[in-house]
PDB file of N, CA and C in Angstrom:
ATOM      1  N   UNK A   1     175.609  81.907 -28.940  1.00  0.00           N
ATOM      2  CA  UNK A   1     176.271  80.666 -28.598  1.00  0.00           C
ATOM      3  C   UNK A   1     176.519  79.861 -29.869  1.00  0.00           C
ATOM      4  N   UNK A   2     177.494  79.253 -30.178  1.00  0.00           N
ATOM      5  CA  UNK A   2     177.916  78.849 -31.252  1.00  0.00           C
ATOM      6  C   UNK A   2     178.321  76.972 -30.409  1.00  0.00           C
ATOM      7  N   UNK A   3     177.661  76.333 -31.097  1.00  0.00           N
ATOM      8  CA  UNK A   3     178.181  74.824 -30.778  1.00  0.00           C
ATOM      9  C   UNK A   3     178.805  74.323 -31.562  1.00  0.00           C
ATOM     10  N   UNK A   4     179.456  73.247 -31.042  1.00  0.00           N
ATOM     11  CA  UNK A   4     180.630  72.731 -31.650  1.00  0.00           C
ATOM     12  C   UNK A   4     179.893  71.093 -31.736  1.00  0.00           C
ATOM     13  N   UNK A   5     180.214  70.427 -32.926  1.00  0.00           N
ATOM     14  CA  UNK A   5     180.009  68.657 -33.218  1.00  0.00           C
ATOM     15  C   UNK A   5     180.967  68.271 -32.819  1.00  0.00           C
ATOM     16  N   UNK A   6     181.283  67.006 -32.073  1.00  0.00           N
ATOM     17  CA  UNK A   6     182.044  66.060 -32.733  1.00  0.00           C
ATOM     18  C   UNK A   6     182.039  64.663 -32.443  1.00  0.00           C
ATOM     19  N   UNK A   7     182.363  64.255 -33.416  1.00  0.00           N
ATOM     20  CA  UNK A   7     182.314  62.457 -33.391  1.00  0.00           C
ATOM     21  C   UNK A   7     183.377  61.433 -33.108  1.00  0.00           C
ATOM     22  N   UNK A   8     182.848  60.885 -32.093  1.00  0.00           N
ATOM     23  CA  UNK A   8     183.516  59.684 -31.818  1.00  0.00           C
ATOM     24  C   UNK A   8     182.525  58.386 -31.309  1.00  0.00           C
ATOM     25  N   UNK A   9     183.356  57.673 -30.414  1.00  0.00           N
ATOM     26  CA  UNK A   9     182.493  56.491 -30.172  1.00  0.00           C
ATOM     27  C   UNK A   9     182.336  56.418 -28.625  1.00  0.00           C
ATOM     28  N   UNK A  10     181.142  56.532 -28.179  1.00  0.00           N
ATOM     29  CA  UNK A  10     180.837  56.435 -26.646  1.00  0.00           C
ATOM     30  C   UNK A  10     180.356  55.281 -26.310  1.00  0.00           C
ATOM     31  N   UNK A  11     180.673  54.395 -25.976  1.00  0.00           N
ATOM     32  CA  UNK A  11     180.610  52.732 -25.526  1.00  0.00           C
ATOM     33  C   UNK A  11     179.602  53.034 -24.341  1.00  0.00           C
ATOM     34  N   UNK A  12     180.011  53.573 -23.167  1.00  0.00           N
ATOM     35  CA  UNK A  12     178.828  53.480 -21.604  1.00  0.00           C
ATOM     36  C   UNK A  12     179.285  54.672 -21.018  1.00  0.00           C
ATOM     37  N   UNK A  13     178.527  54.575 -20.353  1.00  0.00           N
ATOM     38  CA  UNK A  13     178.260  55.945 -18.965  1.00  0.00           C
ATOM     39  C   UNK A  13     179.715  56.261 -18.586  1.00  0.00           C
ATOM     40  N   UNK A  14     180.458  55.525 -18.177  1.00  0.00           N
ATOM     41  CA  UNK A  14     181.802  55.840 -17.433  1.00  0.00           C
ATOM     42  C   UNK A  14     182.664  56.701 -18.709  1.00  0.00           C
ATOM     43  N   UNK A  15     182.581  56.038 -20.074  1.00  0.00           N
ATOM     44  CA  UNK A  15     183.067  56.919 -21.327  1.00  0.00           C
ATOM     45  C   UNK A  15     182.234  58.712 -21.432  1.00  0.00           C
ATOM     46  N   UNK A  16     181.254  58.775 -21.261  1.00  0.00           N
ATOM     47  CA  UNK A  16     180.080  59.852 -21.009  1.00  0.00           C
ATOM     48  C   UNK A  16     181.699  60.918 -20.183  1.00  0.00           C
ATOM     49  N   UNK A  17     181.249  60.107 -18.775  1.00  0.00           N
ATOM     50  CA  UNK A  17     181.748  60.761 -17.633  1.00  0.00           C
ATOM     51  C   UNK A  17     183.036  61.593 -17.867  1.00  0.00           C
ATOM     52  N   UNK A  18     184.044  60.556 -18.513  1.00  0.00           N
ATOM     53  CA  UNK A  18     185.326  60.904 -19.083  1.00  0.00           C
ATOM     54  C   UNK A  18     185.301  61.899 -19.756  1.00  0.00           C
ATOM     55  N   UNK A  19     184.292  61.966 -21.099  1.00  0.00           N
ATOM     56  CA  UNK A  19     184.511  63.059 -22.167  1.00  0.00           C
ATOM     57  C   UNK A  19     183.953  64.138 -21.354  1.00  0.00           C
ATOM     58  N   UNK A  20     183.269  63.938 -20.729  1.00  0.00           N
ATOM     59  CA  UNK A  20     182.723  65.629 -20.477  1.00  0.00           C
ATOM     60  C   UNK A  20     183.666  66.128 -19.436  1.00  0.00           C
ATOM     61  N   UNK A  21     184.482  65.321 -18.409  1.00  0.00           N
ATOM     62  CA  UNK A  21     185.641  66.096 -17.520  1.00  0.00           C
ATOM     63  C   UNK A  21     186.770  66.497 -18.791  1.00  0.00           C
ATOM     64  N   UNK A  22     186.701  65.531 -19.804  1.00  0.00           N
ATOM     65  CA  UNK A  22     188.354  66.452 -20.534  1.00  0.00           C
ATOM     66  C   UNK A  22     187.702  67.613 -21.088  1.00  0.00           C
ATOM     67  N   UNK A  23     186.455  67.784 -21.801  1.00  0.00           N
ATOM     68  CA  UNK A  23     185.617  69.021 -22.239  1.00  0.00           C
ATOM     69  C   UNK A  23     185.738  70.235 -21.386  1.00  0.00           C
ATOM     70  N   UNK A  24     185.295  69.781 -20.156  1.00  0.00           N
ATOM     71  CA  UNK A  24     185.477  70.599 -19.152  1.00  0.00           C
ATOM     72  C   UNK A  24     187.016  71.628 -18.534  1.00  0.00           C
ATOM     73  N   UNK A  25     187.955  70.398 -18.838  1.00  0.00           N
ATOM     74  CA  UNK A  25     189.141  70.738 -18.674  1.00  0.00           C
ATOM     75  C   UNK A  25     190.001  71.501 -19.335  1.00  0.00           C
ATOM     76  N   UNK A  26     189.673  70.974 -20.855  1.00  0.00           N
ATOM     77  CA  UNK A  26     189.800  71.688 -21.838  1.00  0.00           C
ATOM     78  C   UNK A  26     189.990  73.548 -21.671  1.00  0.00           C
ATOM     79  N   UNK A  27     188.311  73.707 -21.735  1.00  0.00           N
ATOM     80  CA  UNK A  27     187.686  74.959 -21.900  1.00  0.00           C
ATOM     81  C   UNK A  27     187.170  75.308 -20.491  1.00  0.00           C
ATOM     82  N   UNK A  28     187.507  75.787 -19.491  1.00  0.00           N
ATOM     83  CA  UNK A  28     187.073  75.636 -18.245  1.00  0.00           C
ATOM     84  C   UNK A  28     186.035  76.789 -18.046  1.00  0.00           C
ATOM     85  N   UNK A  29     186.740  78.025 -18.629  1.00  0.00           N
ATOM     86  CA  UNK A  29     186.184  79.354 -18.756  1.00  0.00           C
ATOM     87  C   UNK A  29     184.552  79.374 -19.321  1.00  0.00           C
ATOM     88  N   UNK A  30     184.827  78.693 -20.692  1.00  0.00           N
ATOM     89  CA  UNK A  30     183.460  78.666 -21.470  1.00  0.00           C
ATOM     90  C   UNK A  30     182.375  77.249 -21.296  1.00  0.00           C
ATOM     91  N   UNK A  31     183.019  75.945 -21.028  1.00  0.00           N
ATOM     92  CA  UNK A  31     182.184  75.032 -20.221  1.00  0.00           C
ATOM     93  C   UNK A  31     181.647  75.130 -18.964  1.00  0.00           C
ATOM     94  N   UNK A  32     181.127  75.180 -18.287  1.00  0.00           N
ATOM     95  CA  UNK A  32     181.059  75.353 -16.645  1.00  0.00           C
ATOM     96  C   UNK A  32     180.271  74.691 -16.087  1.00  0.00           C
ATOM     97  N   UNK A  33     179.765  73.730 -17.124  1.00  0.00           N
ATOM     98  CA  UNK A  33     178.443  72.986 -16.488  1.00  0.00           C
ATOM     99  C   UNK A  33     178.536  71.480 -17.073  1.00  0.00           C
ATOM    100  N   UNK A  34     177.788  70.424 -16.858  1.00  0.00           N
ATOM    101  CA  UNK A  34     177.758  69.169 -17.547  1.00  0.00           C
ATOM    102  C   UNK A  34     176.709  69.430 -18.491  1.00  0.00           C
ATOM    103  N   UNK A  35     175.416  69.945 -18.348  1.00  0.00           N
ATOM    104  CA  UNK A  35     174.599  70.516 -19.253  1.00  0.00           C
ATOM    105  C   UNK A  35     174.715  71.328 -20.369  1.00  0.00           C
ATOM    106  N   UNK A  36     175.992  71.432 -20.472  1.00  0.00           N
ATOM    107  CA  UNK A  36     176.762  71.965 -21.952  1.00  0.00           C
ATOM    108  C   UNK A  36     177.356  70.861 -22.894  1.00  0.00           C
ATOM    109  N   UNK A  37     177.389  69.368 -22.527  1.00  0.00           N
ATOM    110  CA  UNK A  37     177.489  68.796 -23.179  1.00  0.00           C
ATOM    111  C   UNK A  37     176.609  67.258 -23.613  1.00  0.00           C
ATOM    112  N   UNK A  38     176.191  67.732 -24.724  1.00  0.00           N
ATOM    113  CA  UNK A  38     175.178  67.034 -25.030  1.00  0.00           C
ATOM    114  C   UNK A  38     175.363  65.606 -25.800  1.00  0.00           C
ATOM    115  N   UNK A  39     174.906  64.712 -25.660  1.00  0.00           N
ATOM    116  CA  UNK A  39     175.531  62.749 -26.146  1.00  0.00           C
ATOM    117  C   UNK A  39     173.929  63.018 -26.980  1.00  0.00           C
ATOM    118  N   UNK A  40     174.526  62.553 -28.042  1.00  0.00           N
ATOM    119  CA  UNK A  40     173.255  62.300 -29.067  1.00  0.00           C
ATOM    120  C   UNK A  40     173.243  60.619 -29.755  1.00  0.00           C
ATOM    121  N   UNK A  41     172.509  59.996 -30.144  1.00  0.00           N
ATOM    122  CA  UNK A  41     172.474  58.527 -30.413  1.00  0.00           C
ATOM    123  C   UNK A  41     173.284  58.298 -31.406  1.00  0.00           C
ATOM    124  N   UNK A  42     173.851  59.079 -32.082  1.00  0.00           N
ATOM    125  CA  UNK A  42     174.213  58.931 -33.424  1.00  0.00           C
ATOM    126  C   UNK A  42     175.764  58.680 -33.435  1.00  0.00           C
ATOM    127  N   UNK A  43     176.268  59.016 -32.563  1.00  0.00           N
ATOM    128  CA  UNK A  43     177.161  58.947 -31.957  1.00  0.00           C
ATOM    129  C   UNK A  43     178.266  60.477 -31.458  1.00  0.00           C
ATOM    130  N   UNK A  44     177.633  61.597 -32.170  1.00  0.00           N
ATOM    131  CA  UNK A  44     177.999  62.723 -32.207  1.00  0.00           C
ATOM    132  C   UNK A  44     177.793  63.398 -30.718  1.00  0.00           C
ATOM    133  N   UNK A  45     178.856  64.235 -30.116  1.00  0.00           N
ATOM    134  CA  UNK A  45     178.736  64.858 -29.184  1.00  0.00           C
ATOM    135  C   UNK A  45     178.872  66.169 -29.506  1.00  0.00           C
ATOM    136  N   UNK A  46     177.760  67.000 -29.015  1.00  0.00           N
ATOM    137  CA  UNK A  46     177.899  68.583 -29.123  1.00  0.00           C
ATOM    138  C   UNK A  46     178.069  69.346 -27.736  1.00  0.00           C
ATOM    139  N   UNK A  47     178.984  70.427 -27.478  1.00  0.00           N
ATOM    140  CA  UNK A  47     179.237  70.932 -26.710  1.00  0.00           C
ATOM    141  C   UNK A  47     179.104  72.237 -27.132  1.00  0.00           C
ATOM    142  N   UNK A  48     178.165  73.005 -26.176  1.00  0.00           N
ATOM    143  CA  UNK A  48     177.657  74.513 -26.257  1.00  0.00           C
ATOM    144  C   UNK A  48     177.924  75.509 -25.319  1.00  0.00           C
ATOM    145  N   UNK A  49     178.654  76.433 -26.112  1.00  0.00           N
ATOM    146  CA  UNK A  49     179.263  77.420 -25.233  1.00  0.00           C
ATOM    147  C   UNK A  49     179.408  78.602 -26.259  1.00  0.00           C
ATOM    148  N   UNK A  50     180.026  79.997 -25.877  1.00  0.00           N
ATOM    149  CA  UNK A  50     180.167  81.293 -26.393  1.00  0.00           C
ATOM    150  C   UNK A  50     181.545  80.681 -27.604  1.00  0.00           C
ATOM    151  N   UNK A  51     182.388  81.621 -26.886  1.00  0.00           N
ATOM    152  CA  UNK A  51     184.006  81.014 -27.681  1.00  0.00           C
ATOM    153  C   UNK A  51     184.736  79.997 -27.312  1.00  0.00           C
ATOM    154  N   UNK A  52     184.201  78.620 -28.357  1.00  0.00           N
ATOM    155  CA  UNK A  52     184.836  77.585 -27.975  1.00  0.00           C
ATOM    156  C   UNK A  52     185.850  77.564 -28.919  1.00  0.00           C
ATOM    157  N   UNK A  53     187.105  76.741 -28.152  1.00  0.00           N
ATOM    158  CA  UNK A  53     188.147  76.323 -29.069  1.00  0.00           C
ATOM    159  C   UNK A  53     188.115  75.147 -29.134  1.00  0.00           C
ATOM    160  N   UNK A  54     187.478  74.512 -30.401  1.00  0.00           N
ATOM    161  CA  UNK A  54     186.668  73.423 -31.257  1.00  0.00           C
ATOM    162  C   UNK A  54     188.201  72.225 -31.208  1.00  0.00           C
ATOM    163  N   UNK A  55     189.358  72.793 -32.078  1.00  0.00           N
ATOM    164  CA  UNK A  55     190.848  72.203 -31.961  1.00  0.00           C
ATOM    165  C   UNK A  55     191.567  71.805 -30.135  1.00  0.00           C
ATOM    166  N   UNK A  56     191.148  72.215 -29.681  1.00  0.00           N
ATOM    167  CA  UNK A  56     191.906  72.054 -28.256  1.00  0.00           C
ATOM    168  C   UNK A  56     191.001  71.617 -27.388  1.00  0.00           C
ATOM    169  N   UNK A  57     189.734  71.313 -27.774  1.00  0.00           N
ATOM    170  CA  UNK A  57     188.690  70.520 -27.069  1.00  0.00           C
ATOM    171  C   UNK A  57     188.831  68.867 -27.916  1.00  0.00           C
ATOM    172  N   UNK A  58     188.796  68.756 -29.432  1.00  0.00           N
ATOM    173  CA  UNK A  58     189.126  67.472 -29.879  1.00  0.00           C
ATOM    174  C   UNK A  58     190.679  66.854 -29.269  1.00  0.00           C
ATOM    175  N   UNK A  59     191.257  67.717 -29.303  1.00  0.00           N
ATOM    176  CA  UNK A  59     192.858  67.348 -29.072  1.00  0.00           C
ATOM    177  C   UNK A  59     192.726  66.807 -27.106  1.00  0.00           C
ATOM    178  N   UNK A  60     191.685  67.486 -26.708  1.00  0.00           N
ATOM    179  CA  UNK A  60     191.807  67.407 -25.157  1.00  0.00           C
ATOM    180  C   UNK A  60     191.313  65.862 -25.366  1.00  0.00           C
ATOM    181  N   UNK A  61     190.187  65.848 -25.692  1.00  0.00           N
ATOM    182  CA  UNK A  61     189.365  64.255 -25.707  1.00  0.00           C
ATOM    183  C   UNK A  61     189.854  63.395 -26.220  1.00  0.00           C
ATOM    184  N   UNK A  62     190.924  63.597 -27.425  1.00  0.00           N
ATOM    185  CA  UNK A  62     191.305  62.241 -27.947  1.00  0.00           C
ATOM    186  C   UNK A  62     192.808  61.781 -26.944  1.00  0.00           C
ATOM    187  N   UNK A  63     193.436  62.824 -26.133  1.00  0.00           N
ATOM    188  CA  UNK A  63     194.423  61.988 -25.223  1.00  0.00           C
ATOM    189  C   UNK A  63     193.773  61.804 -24.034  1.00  0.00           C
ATOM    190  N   UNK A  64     192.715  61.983 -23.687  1.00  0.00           N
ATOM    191  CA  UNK A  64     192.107  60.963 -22.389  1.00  0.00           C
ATOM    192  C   UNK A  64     191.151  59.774 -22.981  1.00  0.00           C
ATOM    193  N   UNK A  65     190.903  59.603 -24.585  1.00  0.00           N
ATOM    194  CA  UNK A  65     190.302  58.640 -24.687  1.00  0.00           C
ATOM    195  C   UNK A  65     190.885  57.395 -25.511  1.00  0.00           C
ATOM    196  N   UNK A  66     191.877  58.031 -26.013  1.00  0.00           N
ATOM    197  CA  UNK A  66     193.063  57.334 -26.675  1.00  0.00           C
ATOM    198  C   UNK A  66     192.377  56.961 -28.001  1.00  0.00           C
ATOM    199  N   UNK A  67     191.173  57.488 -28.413  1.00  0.00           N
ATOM    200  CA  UNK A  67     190.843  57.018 -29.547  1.00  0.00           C
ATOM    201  C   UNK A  67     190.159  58.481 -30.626  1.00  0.00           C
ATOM    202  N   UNK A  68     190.181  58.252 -31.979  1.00  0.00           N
ATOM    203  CA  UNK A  68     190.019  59.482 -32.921  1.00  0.00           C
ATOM    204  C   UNK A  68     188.399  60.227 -32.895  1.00  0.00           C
ATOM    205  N   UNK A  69     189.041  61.762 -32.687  1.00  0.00           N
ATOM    206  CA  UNK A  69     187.914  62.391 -32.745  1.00  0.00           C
ATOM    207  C   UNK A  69     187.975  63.455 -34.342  1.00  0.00           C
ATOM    208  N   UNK A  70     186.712  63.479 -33.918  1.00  0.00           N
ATOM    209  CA  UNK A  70     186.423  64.593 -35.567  1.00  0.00           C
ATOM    210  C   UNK A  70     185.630  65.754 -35.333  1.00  0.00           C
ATOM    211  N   UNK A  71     185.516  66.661 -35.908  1.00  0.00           N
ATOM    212  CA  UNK A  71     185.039  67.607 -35.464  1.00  0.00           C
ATOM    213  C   UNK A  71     184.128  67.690 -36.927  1.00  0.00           C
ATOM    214  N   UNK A  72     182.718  67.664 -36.661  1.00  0.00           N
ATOM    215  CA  UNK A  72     181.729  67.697 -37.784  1.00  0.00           C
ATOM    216  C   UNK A  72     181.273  69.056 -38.052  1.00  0.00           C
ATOM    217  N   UNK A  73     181.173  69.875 -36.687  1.00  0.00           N
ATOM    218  CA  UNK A  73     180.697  71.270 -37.041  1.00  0.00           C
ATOM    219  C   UNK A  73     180.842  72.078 -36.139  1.00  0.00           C
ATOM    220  N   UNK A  74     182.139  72.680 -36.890  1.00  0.00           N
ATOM    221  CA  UNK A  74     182.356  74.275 -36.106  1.00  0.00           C
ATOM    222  C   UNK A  74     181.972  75.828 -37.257  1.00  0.00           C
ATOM    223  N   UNK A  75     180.845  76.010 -36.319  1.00  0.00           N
ATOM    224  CA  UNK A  75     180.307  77.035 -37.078  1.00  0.00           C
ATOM    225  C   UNK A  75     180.954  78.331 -37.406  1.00  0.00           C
ATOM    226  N   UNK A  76     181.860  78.338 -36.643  1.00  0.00           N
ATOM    227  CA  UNK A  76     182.944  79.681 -36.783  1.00  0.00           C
ATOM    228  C   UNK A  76     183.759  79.441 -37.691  1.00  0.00           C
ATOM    229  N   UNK A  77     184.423  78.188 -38.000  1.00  0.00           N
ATOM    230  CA  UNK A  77     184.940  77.658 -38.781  1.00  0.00           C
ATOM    231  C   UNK A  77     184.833  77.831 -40.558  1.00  0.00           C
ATOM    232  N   UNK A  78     183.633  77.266 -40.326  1.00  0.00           N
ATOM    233  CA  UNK A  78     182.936  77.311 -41.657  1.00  0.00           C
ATOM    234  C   UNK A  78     182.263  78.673 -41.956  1.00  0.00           C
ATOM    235  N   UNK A  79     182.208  79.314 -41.980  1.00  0.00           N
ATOM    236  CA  UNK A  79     181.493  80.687 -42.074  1.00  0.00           C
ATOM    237  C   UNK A  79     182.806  81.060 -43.248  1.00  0.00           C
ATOM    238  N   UNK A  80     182.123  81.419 -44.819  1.00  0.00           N
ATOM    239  CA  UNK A  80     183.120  81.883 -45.554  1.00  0.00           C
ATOM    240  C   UNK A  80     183.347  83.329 -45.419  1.00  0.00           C
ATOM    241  N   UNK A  81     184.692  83.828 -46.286  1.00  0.00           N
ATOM    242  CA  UNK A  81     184.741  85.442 -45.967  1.00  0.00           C
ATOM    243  C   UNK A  81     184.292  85.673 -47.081  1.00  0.00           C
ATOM    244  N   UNK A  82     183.541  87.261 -46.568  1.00  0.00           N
ATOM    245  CA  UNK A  82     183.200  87.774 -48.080  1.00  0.00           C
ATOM    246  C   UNK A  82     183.902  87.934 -49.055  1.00  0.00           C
ATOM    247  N   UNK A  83     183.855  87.777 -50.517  1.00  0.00           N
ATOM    248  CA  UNK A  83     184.369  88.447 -51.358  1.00  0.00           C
ATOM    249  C   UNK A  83     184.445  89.810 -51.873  1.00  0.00           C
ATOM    250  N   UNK A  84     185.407  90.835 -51.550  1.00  0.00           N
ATOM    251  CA  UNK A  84     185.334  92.056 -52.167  1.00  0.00           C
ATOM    252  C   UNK A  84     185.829  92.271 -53.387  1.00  0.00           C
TER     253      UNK A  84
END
């Protein structure tokens, strides 16, 4: 399972509610639960699943929340290629 960061700003519960239905909506296949997405204090939300698409889950959340998301850590992402 490979998780995905990302940051934005979660004001209250009803904002909670929101991000995790566009998460959901997003990725329907690889989300399937609310317990895949995790609200941390910091303001970072991580969502855990197999093959997530990290780009089309930020892009899902920032037009139902109308405000900027970032993506802090996609581990698939960042993984360099070897050098031969």
């Amino acid at each position: 399972m490979a998780p995905i960061t990302l940051r934005m700003e979660v004001h209250c519960f009803g904002c909670r509610s929101k991000i995790v239905k566009a998460i959901m909506k997003a990725d329907p296949y690889e989300v399937t639960s609310k317990d895949q997405v995790l609200f941390l204090e910091n303001g970072n939300v991580v969502v855990i699943g197999r093959d997530l698409n990290g780009p089309r889950i930020r892009q899902a959340v920032e037009r139902k929340m109308l405000t900027s998301v970032s993506i802090v850590m996609n581990p698939v992402a960042s993984i360099p290629e070897p050098d031969d």
